[in-house]
Protein backbone atom coordinates (compact mmCIF):
# COMPACT_ATOMS: atom_id res chain seq x y z
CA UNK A 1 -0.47 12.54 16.71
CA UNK A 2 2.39 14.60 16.56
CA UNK A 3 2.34 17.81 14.21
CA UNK A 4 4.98 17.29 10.93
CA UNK A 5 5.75 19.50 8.74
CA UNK A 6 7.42 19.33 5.22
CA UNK A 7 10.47 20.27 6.07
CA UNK A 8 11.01 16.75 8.36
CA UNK A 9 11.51 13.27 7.53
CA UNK A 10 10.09 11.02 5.19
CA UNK A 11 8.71 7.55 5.41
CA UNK A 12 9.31 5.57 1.93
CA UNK A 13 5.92 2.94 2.01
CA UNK A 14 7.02 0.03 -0.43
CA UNK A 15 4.10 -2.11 -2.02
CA UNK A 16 3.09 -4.53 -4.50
CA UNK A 17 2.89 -8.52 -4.46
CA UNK A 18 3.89 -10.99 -3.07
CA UNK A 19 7.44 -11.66 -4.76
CA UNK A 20 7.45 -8.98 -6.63
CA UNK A 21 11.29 -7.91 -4.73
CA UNK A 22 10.34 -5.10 -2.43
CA UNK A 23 12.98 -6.20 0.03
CA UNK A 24 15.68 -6.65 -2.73
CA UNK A 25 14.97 -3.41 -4.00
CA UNK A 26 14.92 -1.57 -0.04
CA UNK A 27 18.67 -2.96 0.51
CA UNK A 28 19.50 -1.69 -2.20
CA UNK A 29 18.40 1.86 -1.50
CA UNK A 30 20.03 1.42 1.95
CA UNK A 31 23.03 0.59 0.62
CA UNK A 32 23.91 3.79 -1.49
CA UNK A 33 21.64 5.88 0.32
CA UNK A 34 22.77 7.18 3.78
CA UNK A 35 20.58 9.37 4.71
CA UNK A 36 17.86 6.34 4.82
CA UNK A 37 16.85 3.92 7.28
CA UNK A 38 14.78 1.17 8.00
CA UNK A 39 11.63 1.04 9.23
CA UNK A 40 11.59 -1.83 12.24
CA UNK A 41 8.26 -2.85 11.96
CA UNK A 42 6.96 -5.49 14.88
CA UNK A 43 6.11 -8.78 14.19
CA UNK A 44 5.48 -11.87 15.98
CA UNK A 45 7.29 -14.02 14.26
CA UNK A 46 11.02 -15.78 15.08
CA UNK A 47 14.25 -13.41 14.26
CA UNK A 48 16.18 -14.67 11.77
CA UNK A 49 20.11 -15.07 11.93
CA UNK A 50 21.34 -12.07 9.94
CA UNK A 51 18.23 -9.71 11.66
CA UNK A 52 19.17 -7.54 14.81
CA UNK A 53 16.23 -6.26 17.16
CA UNK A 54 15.11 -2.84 16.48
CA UNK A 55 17.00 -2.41 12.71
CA UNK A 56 14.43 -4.36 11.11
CA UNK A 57 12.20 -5.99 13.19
CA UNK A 58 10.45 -5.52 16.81
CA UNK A 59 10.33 -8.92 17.76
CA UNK A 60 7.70 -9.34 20.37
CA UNK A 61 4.95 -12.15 21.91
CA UNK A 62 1.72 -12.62 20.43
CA UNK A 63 0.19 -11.70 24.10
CA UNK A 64 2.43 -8.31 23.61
CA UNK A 65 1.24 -7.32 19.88
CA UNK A 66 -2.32 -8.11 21.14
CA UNK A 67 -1.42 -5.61 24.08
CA UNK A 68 -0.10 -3.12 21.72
CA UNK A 69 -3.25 -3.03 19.59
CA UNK A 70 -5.54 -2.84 22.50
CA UNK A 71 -3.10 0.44 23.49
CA UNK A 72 -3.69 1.72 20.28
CA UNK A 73 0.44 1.70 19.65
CA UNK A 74 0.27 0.57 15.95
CA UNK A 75 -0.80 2.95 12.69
CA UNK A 76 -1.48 -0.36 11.20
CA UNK A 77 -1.46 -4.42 11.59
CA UNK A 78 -2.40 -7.57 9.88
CA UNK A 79 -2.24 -11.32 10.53
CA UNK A 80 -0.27 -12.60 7.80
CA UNK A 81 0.00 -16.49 8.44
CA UNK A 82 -1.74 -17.87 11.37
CA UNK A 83 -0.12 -16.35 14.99
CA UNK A 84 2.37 -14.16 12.53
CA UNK A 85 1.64 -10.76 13.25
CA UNK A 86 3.21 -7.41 11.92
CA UNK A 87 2.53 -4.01 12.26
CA UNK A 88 3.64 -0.60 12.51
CA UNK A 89 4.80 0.91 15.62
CA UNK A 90 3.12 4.59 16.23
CA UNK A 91 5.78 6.10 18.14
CA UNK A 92 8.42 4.94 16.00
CA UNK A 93 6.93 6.41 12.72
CA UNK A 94 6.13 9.93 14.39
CA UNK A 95 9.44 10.29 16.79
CA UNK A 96 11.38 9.48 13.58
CA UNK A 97 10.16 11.48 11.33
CA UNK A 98 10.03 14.68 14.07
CA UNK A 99 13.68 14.33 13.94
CA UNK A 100 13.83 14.54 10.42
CA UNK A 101 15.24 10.81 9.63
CA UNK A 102 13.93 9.25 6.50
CA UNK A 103 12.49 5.64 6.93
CA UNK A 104 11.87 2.92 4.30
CA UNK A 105 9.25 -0.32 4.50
CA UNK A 106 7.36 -2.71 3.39
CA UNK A 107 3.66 -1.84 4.49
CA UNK A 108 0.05 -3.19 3.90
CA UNK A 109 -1.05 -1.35 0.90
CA UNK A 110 -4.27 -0.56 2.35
CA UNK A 111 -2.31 0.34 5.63
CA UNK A 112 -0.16 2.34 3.32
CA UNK A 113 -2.77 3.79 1.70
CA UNK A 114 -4.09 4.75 5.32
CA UNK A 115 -0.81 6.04 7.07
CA UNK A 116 -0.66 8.91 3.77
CA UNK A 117 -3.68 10.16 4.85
CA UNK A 118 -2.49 10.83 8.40
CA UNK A 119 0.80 12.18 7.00
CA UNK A 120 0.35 13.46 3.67
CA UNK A 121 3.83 15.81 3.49
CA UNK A 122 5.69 13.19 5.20
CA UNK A 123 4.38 9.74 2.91
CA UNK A 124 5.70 8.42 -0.54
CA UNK A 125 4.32 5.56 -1.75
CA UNK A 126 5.96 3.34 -4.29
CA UNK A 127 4.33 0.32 -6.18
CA UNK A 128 7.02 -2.54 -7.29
CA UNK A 129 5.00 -4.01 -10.40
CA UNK A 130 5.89 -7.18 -11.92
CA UNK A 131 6.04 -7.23 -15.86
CA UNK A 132 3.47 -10.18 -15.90
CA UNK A 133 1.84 -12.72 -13.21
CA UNK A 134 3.48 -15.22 -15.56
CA UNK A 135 7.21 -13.23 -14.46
CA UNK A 136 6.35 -13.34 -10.91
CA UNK A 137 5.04 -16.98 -10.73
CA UNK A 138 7.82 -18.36 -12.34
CA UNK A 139 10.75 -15.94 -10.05
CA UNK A 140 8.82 -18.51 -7.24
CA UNK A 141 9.56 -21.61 -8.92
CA UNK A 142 12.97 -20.66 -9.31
CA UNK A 143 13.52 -19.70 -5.39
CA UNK A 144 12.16 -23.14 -4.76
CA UNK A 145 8.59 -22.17 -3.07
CA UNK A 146 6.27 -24.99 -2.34
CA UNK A 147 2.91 -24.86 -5.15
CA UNK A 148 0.94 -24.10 -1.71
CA UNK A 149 2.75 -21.17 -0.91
CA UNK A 150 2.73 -19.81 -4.68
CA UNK A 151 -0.87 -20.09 -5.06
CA UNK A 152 -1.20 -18.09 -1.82
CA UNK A 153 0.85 -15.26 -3.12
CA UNK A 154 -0.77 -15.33 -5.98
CA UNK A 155 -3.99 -15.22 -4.73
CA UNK A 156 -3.21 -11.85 -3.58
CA UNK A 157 -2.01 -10.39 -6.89
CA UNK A 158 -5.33 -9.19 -8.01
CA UNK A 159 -6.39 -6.82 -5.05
CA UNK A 160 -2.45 -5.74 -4.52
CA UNK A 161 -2.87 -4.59 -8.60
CA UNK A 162 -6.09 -2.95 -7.65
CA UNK A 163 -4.16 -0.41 -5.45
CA UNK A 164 -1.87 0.61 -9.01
CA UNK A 165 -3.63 3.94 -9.59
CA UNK A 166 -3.15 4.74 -6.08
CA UNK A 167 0.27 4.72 -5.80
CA UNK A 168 3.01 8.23 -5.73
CA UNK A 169 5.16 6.18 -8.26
CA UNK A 170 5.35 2.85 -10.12
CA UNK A 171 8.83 0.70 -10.60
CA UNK A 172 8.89 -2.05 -12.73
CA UNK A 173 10.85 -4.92 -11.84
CA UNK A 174 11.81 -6.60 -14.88
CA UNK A 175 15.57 -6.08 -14.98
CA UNK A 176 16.60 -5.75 -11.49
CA UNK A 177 19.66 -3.15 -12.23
CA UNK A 178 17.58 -0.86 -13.87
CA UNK A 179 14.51 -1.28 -11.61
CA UNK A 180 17.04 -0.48 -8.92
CA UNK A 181 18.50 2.75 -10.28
CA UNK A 182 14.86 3.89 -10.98
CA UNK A 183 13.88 3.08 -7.31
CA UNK A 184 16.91 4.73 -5.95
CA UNK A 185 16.91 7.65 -8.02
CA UNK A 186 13.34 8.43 -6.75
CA UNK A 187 14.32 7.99 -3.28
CA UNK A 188 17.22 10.22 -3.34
CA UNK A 189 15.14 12.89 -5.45
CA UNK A 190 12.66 12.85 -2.72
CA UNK A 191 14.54 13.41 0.11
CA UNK A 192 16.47 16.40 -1.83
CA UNK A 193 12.51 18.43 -2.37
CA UNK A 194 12.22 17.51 1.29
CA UNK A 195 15.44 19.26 2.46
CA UNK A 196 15.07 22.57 0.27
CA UNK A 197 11.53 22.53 1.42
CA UNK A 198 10.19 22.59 -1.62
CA UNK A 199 6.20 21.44 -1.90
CA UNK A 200 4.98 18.25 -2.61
CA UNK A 201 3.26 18.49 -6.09
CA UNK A 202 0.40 15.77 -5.22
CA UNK A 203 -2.92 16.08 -2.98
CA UNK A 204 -5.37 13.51 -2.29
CA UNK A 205 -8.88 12.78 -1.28
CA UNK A 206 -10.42 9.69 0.33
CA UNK A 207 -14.04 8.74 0.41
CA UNK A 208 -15.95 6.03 0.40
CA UNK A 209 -18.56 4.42 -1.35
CA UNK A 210 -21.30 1.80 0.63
CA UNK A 211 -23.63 -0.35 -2.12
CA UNK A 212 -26.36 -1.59 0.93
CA UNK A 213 -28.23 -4.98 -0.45
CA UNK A 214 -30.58 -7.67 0.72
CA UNK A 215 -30.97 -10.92 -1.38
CA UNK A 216 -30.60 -9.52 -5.13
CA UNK A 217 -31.62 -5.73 -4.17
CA UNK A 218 -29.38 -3.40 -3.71
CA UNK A 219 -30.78 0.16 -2.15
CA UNK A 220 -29.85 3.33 -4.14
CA UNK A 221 -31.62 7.18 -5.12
CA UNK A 222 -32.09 7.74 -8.81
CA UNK A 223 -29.25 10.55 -8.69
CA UNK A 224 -25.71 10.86 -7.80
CA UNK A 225 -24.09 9.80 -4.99
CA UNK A 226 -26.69 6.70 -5.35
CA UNK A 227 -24.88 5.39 -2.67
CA UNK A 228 -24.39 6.29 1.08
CA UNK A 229 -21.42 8.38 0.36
CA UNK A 230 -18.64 9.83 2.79
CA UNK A 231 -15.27 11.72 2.79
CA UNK A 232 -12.95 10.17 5.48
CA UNK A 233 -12.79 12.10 9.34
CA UNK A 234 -9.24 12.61 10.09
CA UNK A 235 -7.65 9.54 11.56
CA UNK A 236 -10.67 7.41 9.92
CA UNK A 237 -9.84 4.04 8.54
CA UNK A 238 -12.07 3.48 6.02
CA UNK A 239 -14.45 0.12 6.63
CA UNK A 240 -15.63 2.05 9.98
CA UNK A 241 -16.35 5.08 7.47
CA UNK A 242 -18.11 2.66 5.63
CA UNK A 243 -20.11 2.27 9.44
CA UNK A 244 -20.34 5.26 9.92
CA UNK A 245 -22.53 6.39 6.74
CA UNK A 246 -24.77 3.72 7.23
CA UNK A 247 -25.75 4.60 10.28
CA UNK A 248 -25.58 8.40 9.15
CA UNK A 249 -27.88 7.27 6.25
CA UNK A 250 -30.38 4.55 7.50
CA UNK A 251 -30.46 5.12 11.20
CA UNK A 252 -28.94 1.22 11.56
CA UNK A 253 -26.70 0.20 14.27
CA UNK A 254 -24.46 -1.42 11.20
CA UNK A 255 -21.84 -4.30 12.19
CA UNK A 256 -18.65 -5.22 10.90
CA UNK A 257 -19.69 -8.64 10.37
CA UNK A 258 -22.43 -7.25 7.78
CA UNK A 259 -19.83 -5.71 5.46
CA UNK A 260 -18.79 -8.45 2.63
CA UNK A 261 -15.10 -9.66 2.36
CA UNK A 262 -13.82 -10.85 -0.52
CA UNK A 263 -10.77 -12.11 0.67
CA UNK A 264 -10.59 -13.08 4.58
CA UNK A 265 -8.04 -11.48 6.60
CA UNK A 266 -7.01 -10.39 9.89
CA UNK A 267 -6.11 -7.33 10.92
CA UNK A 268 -6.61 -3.39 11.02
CA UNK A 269 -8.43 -3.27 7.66
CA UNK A 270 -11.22 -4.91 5.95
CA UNK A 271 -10.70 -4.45 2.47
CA UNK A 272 -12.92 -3.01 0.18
CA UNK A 273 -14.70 -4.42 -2.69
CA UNK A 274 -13.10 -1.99 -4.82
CA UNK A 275 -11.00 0.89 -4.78
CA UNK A 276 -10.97 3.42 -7.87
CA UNK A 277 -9.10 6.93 -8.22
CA UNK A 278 -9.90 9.68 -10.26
CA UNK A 279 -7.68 12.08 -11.11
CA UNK A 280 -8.04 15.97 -11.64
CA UNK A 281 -4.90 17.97 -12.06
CA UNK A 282 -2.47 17.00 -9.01
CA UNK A 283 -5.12 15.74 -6.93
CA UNK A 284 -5.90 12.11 -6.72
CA UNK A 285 -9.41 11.22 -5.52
CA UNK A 286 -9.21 7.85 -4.15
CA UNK A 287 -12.73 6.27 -3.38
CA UNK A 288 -13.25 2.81 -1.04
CA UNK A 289 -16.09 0.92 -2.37
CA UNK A 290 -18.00 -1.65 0.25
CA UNK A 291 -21.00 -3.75 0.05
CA UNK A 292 -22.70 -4.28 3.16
CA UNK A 293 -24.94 -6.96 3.48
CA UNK A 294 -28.21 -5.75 5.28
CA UNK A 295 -29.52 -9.00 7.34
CA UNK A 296 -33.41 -7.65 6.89
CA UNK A 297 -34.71 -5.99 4.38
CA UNK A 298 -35.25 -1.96 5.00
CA UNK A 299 -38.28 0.28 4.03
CA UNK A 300 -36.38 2.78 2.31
CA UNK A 301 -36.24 6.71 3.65
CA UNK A 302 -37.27 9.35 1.12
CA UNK A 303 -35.21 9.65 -2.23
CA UNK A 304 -34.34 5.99 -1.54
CA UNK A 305 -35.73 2.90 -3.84
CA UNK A 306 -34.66 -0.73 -4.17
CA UNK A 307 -33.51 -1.91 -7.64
CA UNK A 308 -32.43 -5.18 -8.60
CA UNK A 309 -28.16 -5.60 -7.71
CA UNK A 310 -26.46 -5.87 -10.69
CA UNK A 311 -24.81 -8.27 -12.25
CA UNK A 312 -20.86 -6.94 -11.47
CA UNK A 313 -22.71 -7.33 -7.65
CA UNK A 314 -23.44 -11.08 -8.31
CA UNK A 315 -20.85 -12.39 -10.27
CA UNK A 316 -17.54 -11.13 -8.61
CA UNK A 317 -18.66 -13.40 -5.34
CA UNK A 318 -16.29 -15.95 -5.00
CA UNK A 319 -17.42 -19.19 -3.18
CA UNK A 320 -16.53 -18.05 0.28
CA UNK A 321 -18.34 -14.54 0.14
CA UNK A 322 -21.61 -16.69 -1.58
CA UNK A 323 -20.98 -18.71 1.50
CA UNK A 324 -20.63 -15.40 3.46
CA UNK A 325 -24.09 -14.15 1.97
CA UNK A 326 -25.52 -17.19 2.72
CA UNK A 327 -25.20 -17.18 5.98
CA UNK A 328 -26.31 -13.46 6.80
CA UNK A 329 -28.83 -13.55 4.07
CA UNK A 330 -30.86 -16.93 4.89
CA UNK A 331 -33.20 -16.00 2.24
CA UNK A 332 -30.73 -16.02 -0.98
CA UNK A 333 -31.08 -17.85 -3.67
């Protein structure tokens, strides 16, 4: 990874859901601000008429993304829609941002989440919010989505939301003018600390939290952490953290397919159960919370005890992680 300092580029990470007008908002910062550019991410999926390779998009073959994960070229990358791939292109990010341009997208927010840890004086992330899920649902209607496609944005809302507290900066986008001038103005204020080097005024920490269970236990100590517990190695995404601690902590040879999804997806991440932050001064302490789903039942090492899970455990499984539990757990009830 190459070395960055403050006084290079920026890359602008745009989240929030599905509809919310990330990519309304982005042409509009590229449009009054020069000194900006767009990320092209790559994606699998068929250039439109007004897009031109390399400004927004990499447009390349599924057998070609697949190569360029297995080469370890992307910081990031998720299957979207089924054989519609996008992700973020490595060299791109870090030979930009050496040269001191300033790039703007529309990331992942876990994979946004991830790429600020690798580049914490060169990373501002920005949440578009919607005033309501009522606001957002209807802005759908009125484009003319199909019901199917709105109820699979919407399905999404909740765990984009989660991410809130994580976020450099919110945005609103109620009245587009006004969301716009907000969006730019923290853009353009941005890139002005970069040039006169002065120091970002924000630090974070990223750990996470692993809740092990077996049918209706879960396995915890009687004092804090009561959970296998890490901070994240440098370059770490955070489910194989998750991995990592469990075989730190139990001596297990832990597998991805034990760790419980709440919503399926493909791609770089799995995402957590929960994310929280805590704040203390400037700092943000952002914590990944996973449940991993032990397939046998452990005898416990010292300081360790199993308690009965409790209920927030139970009831937040939707029907496809009870299905998920069923199937690695043959013994739940």
């Amino acid at each position: 990874m190459a070395a960055l300092s403050k006084t290079q580029g920026l890359l602008f990470m745009i989240v929030g859901p599905p509809g919310v007008g990330k990519n309304a908002l982005m042409e509009e910062a590229l449009k009054s601000e020069h000194r900006l550019n767009q990320l092209a991410t790559a994606t699998t999926r068929p250039r439109r008429p007004y897009e031109q390779e390399g400004r927004e998009r990499l447009f390349v073959t599924i057998e070609q993304f697949r190569q360029m994960i297995a080469n370890g070229e992307l910081l990031e990358w998720q299957e979207v829609h089924r054989n519609k791939f996008y992700g973020v292109p490595r060299q791109v990010v870090e030979n930009a941002l050496a040269e001191g341009q300033n790039l703007i997208a529309d990331i992942d927010v876990l994979g946004a989440t991830y790429i600020r840890s690798l580049y914490p004086e060169n990373t501002v992330l920005i949440f578009v919010k919607p005033p309501s899920v009522e606001a957002l649902e209807d802005r759908m209607h009125v484009r003319g989505e199909s019901e199917e496609d709105i109820q699979t944005r919407l399905s999404r809302v909740a765990m984009e939301m989660d991410y809130l507290p994580v976020a450099d900066y919110i945005v609103v986008n109620d009245d587009f003018e006004q969301a716009a001038r907000q969006f730019q103005a923290l853009i353009t204020s941005e890139i002005e600390r970069q040039l006169e080097n002065r120091p970002v005024n924000r630090r974070y920490t990223h750990a996470v939290s692993v809740l092990p269970v077996y049918d209706q236990e879960v396995l915890c100590r009687p004092n804090p952490p009561r959970y296998p517990h890490t901070y994240l190695q440098p370059r770490e995404i955070p489910h194989i953290a998750a991995l990592r601690v469990m075989e730190e902590t139990f001596a297990i040879a832990p597998s991805v397919n034990h760790l419980l999804r709440i919503k399926r997806n493909a791609g770089s991440f799995i995402s957590p159960v929960e994310v929280t932050v805590r704040t203390e001064g400037t700092t943000k302490h952002i914590t990944f919370t996973y449940v991993y789903l032990l397939p046998q039942r452990l005898s416990p090492p010292d300081d360790w005890m199993w308690q009965p899970a409790n209920e927030e455990i139970l009831t937040s499984m939707d029907r496809e992680v009870e299905q998920t539990w069923e199937q690695l757990i043959p013994n739940h009830s």
